[in-house]
C-alpha atoms as a PDB file:
ATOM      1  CA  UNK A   1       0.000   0.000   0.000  1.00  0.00           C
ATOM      2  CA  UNK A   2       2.756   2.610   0.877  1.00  0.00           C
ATOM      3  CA  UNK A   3       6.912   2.136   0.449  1.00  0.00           C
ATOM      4  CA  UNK A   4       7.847   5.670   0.940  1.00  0.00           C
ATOM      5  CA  UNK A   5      11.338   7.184   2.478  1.00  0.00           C
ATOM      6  CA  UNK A   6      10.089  10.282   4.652  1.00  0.00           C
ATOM      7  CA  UNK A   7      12.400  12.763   4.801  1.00  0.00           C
ATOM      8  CA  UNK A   8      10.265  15.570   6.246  1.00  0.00           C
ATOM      9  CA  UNK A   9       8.516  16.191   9.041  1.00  0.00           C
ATOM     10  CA  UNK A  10       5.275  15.714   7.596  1.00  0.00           C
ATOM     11  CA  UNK A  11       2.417  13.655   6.992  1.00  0.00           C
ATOM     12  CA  UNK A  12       2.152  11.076   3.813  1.00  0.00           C
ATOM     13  CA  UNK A  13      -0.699   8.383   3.363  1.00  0.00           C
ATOM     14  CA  UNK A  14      -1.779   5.243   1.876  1.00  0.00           C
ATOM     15  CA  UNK A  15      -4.137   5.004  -0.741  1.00  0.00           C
ATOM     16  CA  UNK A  16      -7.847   4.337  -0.357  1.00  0.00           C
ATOM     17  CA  UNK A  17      -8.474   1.009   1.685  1.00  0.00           C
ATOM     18  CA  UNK A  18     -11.942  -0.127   0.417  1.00  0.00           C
ATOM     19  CA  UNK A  19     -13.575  -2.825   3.181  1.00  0.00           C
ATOM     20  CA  UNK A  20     -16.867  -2.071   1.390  1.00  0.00           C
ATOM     21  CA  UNK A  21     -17.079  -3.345  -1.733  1.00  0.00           C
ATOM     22  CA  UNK A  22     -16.199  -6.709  -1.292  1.00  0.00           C
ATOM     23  CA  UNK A  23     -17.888  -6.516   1.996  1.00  0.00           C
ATOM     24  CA  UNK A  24     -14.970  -6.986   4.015  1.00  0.00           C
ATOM     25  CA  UNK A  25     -15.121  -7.053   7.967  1.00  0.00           C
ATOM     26  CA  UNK A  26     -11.602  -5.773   8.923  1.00  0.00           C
ATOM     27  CA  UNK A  27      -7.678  -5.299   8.208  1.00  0.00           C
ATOM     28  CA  UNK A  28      -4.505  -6.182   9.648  1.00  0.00           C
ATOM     29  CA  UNK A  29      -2.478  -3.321   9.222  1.00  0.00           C
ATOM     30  CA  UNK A  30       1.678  -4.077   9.568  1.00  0.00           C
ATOM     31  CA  UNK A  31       3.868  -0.914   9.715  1.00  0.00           C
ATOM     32  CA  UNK A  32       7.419  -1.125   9.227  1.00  0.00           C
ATOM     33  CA  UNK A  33      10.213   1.278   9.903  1.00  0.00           C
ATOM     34  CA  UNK A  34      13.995   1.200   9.106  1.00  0.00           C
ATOM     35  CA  UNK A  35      15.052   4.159  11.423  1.00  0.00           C
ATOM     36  CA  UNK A  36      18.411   5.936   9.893  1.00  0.00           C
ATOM     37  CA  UNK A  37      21.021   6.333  12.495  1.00  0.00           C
ATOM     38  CA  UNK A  38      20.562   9.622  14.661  1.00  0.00           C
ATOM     39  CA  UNK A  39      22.960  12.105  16.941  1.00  0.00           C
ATOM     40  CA  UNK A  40      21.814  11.903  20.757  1.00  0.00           C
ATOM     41  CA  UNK A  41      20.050  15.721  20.174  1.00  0.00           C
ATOM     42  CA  UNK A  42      17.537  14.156  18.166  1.00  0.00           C
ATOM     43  CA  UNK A  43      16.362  11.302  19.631  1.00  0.00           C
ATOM     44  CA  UNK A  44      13.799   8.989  20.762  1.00  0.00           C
ATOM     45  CA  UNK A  45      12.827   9.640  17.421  1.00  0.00           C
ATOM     46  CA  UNK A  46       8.819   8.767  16.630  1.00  0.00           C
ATOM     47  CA  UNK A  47       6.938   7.705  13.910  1.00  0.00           C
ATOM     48  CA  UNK A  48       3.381   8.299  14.677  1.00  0.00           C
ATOM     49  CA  UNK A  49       0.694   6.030  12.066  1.00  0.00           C
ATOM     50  CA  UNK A  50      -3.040   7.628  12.435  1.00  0.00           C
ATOM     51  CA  UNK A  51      -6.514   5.646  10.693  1.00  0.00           C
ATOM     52  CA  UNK A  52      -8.408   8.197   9.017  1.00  0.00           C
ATOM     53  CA  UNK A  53     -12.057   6.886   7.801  1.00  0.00           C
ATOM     54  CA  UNK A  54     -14.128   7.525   5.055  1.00  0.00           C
ATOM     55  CA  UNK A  55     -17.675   7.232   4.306  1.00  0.00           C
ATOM     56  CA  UNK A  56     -16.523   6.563   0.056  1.00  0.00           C
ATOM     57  CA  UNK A  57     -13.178   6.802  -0.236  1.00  0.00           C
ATOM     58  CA  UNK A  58     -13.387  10.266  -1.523  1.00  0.00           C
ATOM     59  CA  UNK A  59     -13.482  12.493   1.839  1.00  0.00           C
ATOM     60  CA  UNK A  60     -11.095  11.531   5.145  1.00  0.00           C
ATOM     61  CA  UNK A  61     -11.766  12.954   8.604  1.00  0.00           C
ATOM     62  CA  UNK A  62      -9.703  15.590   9.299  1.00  0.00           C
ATOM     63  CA  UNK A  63      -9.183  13.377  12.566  1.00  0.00           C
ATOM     64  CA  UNK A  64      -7.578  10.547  13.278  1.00  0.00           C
ATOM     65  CA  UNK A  65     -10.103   7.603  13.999  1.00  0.00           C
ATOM     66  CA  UNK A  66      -6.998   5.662  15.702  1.00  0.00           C
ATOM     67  CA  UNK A  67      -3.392   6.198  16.378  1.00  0.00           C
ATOM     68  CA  UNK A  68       0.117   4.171  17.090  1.00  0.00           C
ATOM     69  CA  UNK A  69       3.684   5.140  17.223  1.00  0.00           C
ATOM     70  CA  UNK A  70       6.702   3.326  16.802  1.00  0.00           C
ATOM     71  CA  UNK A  71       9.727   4.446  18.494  1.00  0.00           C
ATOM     72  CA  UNK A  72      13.468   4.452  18.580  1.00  0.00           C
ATOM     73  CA  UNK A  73      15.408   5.595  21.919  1.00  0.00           C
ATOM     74  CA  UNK A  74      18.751   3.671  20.948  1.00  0.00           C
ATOM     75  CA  UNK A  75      19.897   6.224  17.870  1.00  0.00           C
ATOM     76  CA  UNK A  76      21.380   3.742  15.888  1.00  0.00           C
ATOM     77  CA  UNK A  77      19.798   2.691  12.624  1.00  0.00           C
ATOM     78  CA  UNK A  78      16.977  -0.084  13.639  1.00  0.00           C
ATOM     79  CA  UNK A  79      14.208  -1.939  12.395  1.00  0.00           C
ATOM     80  CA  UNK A  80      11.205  -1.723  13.990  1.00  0.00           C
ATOM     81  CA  UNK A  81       7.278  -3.515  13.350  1.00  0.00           C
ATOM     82  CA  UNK A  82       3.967  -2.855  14.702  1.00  0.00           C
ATOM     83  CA  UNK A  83       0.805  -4.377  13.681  1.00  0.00           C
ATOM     84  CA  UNK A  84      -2.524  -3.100  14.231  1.00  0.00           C
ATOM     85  CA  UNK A  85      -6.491  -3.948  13.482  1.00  0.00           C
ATOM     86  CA  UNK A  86      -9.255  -2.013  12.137  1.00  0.00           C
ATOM     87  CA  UNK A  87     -12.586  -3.317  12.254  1.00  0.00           C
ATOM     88  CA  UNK A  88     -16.285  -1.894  10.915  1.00  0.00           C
ATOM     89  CA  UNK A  89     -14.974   0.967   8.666  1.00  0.00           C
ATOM     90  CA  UNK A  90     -16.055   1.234   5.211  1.00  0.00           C
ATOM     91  CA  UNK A  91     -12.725   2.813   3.711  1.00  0.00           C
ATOM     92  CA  UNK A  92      -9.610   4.355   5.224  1.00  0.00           C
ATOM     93  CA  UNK A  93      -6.417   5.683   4.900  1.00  0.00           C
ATOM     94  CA  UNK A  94      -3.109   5.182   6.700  1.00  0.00           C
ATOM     95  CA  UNK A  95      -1.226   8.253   7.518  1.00  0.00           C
ATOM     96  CA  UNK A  96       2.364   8.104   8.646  1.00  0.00           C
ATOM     97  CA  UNK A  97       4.281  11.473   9.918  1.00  0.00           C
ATOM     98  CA  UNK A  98       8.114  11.480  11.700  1.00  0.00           C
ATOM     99  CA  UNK A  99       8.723  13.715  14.177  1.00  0.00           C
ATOM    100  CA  UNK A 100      11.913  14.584  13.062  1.00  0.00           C
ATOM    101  CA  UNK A 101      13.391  15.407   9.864  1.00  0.00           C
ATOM    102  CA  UNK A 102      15.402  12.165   8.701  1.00  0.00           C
ATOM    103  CA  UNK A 103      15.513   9.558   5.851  1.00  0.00           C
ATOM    104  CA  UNK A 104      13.390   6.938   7.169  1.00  0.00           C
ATOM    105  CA  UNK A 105      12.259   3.775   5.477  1.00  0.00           C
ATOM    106  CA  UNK A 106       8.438   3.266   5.963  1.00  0.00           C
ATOM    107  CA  UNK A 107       6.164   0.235   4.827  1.00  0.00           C
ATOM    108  CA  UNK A 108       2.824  -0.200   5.126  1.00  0.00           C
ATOM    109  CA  UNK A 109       1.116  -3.388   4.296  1.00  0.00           C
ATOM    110  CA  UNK A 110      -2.225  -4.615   5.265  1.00  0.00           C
ATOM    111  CA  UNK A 111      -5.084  -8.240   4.734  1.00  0.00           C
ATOM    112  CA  UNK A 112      -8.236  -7.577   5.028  1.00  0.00           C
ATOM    113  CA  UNK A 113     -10.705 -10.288   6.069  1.00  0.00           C
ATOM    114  CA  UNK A 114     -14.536 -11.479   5.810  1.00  0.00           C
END
């Protein structure tokens, strides 16, 4: 759904996540994170991942539905998972934001279920 290196402190997001159509019940959502190597100034370094619904796919919430963070307190360039459910939402959208500028690896996969 999303292989993106985030070098700003900003948000990016998946595409469209459709649990409608095929009138799916829920989704595993896995996050990874390769965290570059950072100075001790700028770290634990955070990435925060936020569900945003939708009634269509068209429109998010301004507002995050749910939220996780994966974190790094060591500095040193690590790999780091977190996996997640969402349940009774007709579409979504992952967004993923650092809270640091850096070079991070993110990716997010997902399976969706009956």
């Amino acid at each position: 759904v999303l292989d993106t290196t985030i070098s700003t402190i900003g948000e990016v997001y998946t595409s469209d996540i459709d649990l409608e159509t095929e009138g799916l019940k829920g989704a595993q959502i896995q996050v990874e994170v390769d965290f570059v190597e950072t100075t001790l100034s700028t770290y634990p370094h955070y990435i925060d991942i936020a569900v945003y619904p939708s009634l269509d796919g068209s429109e998010y919430d301004t507002e995050s539905y749910q939220t996780e963070r994966i974190q790094d307190t060591s500095g040193a360039s690590v790999s780091k998972q977190k996996t997640f459910v969402v349940t009774d939402l007709a579409h979504f959208r992952i967004g993923v934001r650092q809270t640091q500028a850096s070079n991070d690896q993110v990716t997010v996969s997902y399976k969706a279920w009956r």
